[in-house]
Protein backbone atom coordinates (compact mmCIF):
# COMPACT_ATOMS: atom_id res chain seq x y z
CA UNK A 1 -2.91 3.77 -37.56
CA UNK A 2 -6.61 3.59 -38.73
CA UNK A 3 -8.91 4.91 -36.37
CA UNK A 4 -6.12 6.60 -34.24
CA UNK A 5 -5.86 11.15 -34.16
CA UNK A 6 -3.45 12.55 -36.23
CA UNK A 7 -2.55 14.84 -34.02
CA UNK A 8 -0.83 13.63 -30.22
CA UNK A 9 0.70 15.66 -27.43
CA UNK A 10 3.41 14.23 -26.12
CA UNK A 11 3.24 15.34 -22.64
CA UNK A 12 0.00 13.37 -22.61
CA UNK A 13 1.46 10.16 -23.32
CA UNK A 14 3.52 9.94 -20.49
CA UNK A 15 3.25 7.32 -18.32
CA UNK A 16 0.31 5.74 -20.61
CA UNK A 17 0.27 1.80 -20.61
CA UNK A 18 1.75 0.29 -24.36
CA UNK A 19 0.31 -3.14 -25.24
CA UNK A 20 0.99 -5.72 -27.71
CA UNK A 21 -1.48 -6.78 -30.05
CA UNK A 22 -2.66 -9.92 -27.31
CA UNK A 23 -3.73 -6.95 -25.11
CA UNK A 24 -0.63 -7.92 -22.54
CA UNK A 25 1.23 -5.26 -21.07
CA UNK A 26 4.71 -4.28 -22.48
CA UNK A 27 5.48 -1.32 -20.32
CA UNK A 28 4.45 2.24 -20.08
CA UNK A 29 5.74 5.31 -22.33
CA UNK A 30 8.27 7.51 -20.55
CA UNK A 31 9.46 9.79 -23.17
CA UNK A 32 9.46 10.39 -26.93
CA UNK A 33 12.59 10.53 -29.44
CA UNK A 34 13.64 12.64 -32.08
CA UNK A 35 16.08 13.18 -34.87
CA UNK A 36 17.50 17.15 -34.55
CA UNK A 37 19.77 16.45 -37.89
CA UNK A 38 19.22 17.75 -40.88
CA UNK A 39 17.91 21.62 -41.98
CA UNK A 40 14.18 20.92 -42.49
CA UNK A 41 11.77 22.83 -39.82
CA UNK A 42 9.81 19.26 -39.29
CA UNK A 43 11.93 16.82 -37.41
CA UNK A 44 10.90 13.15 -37.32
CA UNK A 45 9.94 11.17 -34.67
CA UNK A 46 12.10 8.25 -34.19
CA UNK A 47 10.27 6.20 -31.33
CA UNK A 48 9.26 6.11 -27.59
CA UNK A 49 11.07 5.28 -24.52
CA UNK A 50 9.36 2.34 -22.97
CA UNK A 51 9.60 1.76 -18.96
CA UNK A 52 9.41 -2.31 -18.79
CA UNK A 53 9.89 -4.38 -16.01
CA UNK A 54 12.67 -4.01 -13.78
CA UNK A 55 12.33 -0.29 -14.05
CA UNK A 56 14.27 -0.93 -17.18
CA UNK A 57 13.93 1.72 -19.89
CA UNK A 58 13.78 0.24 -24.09
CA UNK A 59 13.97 1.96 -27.05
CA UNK A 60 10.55 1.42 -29.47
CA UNK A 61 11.15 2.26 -33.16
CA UNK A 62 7.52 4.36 -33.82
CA UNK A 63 7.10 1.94 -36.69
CA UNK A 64 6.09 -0.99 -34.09
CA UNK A 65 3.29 1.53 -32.71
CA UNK A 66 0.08 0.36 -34.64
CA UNK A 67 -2.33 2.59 -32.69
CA UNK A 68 -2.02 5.70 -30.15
CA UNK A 69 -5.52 6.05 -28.14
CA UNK A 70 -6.85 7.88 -25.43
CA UNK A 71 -5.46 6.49 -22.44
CA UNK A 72 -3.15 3.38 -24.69
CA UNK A 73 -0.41 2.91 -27.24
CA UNK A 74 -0.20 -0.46 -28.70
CA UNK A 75 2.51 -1.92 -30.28
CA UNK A 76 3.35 -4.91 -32.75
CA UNK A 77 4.92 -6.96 -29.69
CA UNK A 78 8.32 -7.25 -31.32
CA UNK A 79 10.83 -5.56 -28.23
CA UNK A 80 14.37 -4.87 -27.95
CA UNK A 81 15.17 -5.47 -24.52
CA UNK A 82 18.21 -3.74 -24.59
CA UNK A 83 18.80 -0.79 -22.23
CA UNK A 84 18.15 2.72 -24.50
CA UNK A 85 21.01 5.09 -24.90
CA UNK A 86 20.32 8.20 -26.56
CA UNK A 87 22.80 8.75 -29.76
CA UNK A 88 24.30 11.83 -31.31
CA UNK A 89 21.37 14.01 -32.82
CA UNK A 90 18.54 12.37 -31.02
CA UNK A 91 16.19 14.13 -28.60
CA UNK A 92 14.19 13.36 -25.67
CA UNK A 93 10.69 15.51 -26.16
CA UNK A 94 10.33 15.44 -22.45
CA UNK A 95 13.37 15.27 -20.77
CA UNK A 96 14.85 17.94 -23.34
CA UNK A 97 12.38 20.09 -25.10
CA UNK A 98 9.76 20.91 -22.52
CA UNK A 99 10.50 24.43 -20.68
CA UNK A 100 12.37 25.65 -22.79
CA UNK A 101 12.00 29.36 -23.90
CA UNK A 102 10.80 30.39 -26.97
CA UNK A 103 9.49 33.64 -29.21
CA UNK A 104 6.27 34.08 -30.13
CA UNK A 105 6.04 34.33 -33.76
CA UNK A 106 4.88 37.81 -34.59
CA UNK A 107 5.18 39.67 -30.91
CA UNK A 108 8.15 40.83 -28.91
CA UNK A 109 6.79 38.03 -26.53
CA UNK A 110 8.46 34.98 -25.14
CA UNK A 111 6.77 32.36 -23.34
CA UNK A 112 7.56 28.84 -22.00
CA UNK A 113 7.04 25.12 -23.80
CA UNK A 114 4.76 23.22 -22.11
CA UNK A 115 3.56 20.72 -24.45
CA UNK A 116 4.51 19.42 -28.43
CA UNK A 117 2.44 17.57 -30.27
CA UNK A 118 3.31 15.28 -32.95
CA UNK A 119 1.27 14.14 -36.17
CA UNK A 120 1.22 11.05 -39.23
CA UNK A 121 2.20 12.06 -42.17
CA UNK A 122 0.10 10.05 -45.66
CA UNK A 123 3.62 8.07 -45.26
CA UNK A 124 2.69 7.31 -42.00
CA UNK A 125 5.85 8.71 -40.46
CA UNK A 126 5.43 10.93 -37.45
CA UNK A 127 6.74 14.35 -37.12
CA UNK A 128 6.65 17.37 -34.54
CA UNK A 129 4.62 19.97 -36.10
CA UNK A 130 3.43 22.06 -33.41
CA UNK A 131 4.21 23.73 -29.42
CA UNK A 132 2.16 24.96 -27.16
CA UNK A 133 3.66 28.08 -25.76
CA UNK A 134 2.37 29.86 -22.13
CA UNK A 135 3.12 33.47 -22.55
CA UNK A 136 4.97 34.97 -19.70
CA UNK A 137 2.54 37.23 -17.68
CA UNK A 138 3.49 40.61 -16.88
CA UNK A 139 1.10 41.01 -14.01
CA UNK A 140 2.07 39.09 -10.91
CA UNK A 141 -0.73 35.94 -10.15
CA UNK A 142 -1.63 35.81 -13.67
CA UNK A 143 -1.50 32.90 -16.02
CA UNK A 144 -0.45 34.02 -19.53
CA UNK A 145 -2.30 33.39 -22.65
CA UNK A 146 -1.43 29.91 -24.43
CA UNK A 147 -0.75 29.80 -28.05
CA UNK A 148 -0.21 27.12 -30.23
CA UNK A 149 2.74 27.31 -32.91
CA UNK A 150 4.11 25.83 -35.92
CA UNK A 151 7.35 24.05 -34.60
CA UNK A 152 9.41 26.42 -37.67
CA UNK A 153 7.96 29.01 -35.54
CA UNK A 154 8.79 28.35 -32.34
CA UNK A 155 12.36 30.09 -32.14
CA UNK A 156 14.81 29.15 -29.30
CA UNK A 157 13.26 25.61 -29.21
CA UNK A 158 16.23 23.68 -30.89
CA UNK A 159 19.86 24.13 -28.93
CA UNK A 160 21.07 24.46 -25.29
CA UNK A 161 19.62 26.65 -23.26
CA UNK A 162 20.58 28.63 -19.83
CA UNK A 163 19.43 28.46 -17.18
CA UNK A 164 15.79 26.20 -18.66
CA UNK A 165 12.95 25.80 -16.17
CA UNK A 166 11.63 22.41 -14.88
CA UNK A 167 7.72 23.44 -14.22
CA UNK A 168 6.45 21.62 -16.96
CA UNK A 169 8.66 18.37 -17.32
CA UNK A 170 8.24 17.69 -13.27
CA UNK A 171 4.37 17.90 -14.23
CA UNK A 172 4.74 14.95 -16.71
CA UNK A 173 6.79 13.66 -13.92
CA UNK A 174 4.42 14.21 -10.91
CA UNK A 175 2.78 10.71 -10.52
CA UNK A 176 6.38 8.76 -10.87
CA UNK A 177 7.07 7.07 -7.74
CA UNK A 178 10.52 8.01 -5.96
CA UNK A 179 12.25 5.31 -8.18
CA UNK A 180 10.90 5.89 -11.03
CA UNK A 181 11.89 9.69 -11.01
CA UNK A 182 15.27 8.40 -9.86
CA UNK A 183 15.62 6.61 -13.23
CA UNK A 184 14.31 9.23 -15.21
CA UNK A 185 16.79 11.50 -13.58
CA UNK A 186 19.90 9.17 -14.25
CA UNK A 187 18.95 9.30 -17.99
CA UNK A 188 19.27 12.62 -18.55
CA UNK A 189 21.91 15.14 -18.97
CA UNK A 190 24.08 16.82 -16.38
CA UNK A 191 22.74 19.79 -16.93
CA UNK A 192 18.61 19.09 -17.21
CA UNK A 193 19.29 16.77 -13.97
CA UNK A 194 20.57 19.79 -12.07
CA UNK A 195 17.46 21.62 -13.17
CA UNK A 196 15.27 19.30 -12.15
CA UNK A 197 17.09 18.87 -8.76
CA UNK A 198 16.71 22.68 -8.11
CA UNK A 199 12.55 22.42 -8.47
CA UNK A 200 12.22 19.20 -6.41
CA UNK A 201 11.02 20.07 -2.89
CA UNK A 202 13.96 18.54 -0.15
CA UNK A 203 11.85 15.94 0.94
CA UNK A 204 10.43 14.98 -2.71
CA UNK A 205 14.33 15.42 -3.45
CA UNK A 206 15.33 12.83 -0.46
CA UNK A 207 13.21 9.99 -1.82
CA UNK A 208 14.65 10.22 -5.10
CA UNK A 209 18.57 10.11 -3.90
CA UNK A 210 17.57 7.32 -1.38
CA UNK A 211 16.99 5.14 -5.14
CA UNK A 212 19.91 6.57 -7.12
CA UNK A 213 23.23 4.55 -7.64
CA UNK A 214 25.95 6.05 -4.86
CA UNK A 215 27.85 8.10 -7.74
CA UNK A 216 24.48 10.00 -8.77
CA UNK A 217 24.00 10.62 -4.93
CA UNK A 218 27.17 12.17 -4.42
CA UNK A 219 26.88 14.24 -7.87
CA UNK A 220 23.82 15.26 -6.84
CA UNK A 221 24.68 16.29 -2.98
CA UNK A 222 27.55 17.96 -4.45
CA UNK A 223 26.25 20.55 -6.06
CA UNK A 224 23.88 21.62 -4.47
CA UNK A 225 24.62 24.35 -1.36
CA UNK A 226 25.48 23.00 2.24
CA UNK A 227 22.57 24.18 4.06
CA UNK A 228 20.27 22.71 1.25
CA UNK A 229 22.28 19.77 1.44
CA UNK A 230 22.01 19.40 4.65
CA UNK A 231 18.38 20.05 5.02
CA UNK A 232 17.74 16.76 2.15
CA UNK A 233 19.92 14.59 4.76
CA UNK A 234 17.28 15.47 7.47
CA UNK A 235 14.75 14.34 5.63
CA UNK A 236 16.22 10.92 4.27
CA UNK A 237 15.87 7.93 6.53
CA UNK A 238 18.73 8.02 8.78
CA UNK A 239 20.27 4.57 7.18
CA UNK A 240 20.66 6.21 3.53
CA UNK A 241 21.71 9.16 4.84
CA UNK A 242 24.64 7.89 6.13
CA UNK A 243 25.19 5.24 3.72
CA UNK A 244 25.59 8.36 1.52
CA UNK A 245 27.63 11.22 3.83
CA UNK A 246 30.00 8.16 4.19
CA UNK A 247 30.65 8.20 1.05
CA UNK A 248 31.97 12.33 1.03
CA UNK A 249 35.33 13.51 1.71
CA UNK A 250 35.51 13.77 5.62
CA UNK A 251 35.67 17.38 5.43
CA UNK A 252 32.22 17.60 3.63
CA UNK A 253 31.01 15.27 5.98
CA UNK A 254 31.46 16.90 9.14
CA UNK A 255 30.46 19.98 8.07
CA UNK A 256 27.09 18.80 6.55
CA UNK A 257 26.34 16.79 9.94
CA UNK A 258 26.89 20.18 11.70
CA UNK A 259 23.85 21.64 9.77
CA UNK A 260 21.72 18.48 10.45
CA UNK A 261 19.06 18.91 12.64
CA UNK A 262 21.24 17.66 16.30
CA UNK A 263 18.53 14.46 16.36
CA UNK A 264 19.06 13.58 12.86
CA UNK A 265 22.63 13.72 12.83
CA UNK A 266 23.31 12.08 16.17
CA UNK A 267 21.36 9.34 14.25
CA UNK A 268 23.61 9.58 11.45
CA UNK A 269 26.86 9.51 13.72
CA UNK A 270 25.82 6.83 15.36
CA UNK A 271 24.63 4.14 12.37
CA UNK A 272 28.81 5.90 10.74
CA UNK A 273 30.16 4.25 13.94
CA UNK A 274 29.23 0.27 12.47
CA UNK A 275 30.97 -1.33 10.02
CA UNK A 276 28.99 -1.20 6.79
CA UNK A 277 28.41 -5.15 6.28
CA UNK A 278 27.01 -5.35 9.59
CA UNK A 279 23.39 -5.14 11.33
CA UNK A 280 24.62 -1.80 12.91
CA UNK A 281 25.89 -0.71 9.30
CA UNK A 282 22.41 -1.95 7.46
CA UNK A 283 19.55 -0.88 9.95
CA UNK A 284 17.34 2.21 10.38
CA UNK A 285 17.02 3.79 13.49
CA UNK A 286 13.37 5.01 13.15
CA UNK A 287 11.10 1.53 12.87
CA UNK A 288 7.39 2.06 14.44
CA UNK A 289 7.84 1.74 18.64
CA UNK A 290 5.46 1.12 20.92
CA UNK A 291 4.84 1.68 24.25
CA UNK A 292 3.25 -1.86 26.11
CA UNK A 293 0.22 0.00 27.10
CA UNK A 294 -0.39 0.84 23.35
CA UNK A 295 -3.26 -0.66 21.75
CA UNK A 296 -3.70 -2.89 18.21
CA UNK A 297 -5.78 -0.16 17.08
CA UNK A 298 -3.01 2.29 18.01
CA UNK A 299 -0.23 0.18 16.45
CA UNK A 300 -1.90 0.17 12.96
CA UNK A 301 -3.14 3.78 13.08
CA UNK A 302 1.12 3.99 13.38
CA UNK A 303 1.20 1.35 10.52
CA UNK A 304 -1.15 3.27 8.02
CA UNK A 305 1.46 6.12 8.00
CA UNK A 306 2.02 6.71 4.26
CA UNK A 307 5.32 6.98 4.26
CA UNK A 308 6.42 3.66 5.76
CA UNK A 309 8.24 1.25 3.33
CA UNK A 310 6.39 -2.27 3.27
CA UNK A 311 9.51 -4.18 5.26
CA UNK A 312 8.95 -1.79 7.96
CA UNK A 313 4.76 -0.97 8.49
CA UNK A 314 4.86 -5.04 8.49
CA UNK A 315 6.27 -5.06 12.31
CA UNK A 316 5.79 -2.88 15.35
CA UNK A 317 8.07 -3.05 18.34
CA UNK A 318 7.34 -3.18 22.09
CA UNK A 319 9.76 -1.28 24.62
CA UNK A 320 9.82 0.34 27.24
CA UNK A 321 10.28 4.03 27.57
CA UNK A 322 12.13 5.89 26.04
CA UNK A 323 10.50 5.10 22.42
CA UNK A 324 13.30 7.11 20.72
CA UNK A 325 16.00 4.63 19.83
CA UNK A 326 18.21 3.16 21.80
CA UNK A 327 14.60 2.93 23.80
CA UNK A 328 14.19 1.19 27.25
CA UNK A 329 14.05 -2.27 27.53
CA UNK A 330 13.00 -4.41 24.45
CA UNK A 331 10.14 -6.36 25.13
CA UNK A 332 8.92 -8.16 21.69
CA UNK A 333 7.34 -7.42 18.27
CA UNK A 334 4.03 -7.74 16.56
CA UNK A 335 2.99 -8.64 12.81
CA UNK A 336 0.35 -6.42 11.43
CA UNK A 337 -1.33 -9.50 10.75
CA UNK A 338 -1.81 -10.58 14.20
CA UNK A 339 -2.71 -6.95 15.11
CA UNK A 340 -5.97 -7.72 12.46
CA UNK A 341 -6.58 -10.86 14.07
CA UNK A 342 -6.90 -9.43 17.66
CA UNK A 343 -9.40 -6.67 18.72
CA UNK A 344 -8.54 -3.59 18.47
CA UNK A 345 -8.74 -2.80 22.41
CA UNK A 346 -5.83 -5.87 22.75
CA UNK A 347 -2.69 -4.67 24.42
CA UNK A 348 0.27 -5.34 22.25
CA UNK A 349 2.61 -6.07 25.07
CA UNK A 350 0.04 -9.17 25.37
CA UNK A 351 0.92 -10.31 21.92
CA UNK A 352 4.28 -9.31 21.70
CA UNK A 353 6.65 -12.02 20.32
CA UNK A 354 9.68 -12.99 21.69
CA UNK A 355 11.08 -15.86 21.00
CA UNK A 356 13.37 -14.91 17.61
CA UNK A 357 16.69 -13.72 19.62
CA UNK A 358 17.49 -10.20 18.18
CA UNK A 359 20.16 -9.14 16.05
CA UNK A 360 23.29 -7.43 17.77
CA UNK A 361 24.90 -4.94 15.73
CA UNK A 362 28.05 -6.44 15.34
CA UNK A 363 26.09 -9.34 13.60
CA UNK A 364 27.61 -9.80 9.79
CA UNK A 365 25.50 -9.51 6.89
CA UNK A 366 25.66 -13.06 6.06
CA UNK A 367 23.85 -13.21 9.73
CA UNK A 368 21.17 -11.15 8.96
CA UNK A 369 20.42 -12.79 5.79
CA UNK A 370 20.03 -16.13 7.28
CA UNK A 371 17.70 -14.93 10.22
CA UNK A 372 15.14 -13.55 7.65
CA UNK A 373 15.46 -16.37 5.61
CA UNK A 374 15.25 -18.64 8.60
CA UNK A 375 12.38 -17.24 10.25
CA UNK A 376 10.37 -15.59 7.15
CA UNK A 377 11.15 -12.20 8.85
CA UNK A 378 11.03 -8.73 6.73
CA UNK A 379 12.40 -7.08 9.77
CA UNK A 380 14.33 -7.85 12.60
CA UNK A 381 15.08 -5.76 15.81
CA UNK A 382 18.21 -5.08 16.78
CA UNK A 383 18.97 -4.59 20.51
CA UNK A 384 22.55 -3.58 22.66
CA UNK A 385 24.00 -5.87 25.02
CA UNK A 386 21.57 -4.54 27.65
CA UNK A 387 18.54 -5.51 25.57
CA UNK A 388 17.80 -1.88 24.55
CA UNK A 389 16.61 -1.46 20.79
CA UNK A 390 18.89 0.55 18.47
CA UNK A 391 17.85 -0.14 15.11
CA UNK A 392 15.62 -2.89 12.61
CA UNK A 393 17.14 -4.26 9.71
CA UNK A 394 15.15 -4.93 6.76
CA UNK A 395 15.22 -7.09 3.81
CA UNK A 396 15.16 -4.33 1.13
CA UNK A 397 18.41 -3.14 3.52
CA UNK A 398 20.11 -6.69 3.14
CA UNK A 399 19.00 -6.80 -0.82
CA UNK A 400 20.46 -3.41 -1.56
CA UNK A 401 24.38 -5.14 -0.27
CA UNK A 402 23.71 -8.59 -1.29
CA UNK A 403 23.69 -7.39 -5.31
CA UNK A 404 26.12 -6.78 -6.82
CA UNK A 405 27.62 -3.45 -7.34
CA UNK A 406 25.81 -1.45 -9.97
CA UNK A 407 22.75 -3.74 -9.57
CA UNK A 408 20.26 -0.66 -10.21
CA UNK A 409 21.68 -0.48 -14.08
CA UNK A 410 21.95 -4.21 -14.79
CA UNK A 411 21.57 -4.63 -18.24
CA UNK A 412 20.89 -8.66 -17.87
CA UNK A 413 17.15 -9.56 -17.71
CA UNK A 414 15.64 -13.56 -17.77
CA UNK A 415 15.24 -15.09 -20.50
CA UNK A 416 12.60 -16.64 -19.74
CA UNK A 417 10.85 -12.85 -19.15
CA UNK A 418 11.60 -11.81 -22.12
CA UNK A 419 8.80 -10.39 -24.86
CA UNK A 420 9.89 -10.88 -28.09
CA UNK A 421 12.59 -8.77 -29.23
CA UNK A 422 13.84 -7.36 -33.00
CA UNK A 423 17.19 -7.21 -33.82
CA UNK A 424 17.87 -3.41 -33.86
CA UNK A 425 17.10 -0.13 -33.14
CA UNK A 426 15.55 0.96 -36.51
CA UNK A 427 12.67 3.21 -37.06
């Protein structure tokens, strides 16, 4: 690797962009592996976990990485596509190693891992050969003192440990979007997911169970206490969180919707009285309403809220009060894009459009789907037989029942996509 450091941190090349040798994206480095067999204090580096399209993660032997930069890896193009599955005596750096508790050499001290590093040897194989260690402060507020060690050193760092902290792998983790995190979570073990579960914040916690597969959801929900529980429920849309409280023992159920906030789980209660496949099943209950004396600029102020998924900031919805669903009388819907083609002072009761007949929620999911697809819609309102709205269905809601089960680890990727790929795993 001419021209590249010997010496890399690992926690530093998360998330960095790998390239093949045409400068063209392959994906971006989500972990690094290594072999824990053997007796010898160094232990070898055996590749990186790639994050490719389709939020697919893909094992990449270190001998196709030509160069590590500041800021890039690049590779020699050749991919396996397959999914990565960690084998016997391999090790995640970051998803295993970071946090853990070790001793200082040469003090009574312990102190937490917050970074390895990793250097070529004249062979150019790759080895860990050092951790950085935060001592533990004994005064309250205080950072402790950093050290760097020789990996032989750093005792406590191989094998399980109690109880191992999550400060330092969520920090690798921080700028993963909700999915993202979700599939870094369902990669690792029982027992680091749990530990990363405990130090996400309920409504950081939310956005990742609204991406897992159900089983993960329910794992997850499980263990965790019931008021905690029920506190992530309030803050996941009210769709998913019923999508998922459906999916508990009835028991469980009640007695989390009993803890809800009363306006979140009356929510909840009522999307649990649809039928799943249906527009009543599929929809949310909190799209972006509007009274008719609102404004286009006050309808995309609404739109600009951050947390918004794209299907719904692309649509506001015009009823009369109340604007709490089921609201007053349903009057129409807006586009953002006609909202930035009008001024600003327009009313949008005067732009309102209502001639796509709204969804009723005993519609069928093969309805729904042909709607959108017959009118180009992300979103469509859907209103009670006395024209009052109760919910919007969007198209991510539709995709997410139209795959097939599982669809979120689907091992099957185009052809035609496809970089090209080696035969094996290898190193």
């Amino acid at each position: 690797m001419s021209g590249a450091p010997t010496r890399v941190y690992v926690a530093r090349l998360a998330g960095l962009p790998v390239y093949d040798p045409q400068g063209d994206q392959v994906g971006k480095v989500r972990d690094v592996v290594v072999s824990m067999r053997g007796t010898s204090a160094r232990r070898r580096v055996l590749g990186l976990v790639l994050e490719v399209f389709g939020r697919r993660r893909i094992f990449l032997p270190i001998g196709r990485v030509t160069s590590i930069d500041a800021g890039q890896v690049i590779s020699t193009g050749l991919v396996n596509m397959r999914r990565f599955e960690q084998r016997p005596g391999e090790t995640r750096v970051l998803g295993e190693l970071l946090d853990r508790t070790v001793r200082i050499p040469g003090t009574d001290k312990t102190g937490t891992v917050y970074d390895i590093a990793m250097e070529q040897d004249r062979n150019r194989d790759w080895f860990l050969v050092k951790v950085a260690v935060r001592q533990r402060s004994s005064r309250f507020g205080r950072k402790g003192q950093d050290h760097v060690v020789d990996i032989a050193d750093a005792a406590g760092l191989i094998g399980e440990e109690e109880g191992q902290d999550a400060t330092n792998l969520l920090a690798s983790f921080d700028t993963l979007r909700a999915a993202d995190l979700a599939d870094a979570l369902h990669d690792l073990s029982p027992k680091r997911r749990h530990e990363i579960v405990d130090a996400l914040d309920d409504d950081r916690l939310a956005d990742v169970l609204e991406e897992l597969p159900e089983e993960d959801q329910v794992e997850i929900l499980s263990r965790l206490d019931t008021e905690r529980a029920a506190d992530v429920l309030d803050e996941m849309s009210p769709d998913d969180a019923a999508d998922l409280i459906a999916e508990l023992p009835t028991e469980t159920a009640e007695t989390l919707l009993a803890l809800m906030e009363p306006d979140e789980a009356e929510d909840v209660r009522r999307l649990l009285s649809y039928e799943e496949r249906t527009a009543g099943g599929l929809m949310t209950t909190e799209p972006v309403i509007l009274a008719p004396d609102a404004t286009g600029a006050d309808a995309l102020a609404q739109l600009r809220h951050p947390e918004l998924t794209p299907s719904l900031a692309a649509m506001v919805y015009v009823c009369r009060p109340p604007l709490e669903t089921p609201t007053g009388k349903f009057l129409g819907m807006v586009h953002f894009q006609r909202l930035l083609r009008e001024p600003p002072s327009t009313l949008v009761s005067a732009v309102a459009d209502n001639d796509i007949e709204p969804l009723r929620p005993e519609a069928s999911l093969q309805e729904v789907a042909r709607l959108l697809a017959a009118y180009n819609l992300v979103a469509s309102p859907v209103t009670d037989d006395n024209g009052h709205l109760v919910g919007v269905v969007s198209i991510d809601d539709v995709l997410d029942h139209m795959l097939p089960e599982g669809w979120r680890e689907h091992d099957e990727v185009d052809a035609a996509q496809r970089p090209t790929r080696e035969a094996g795993r290898g190193s």
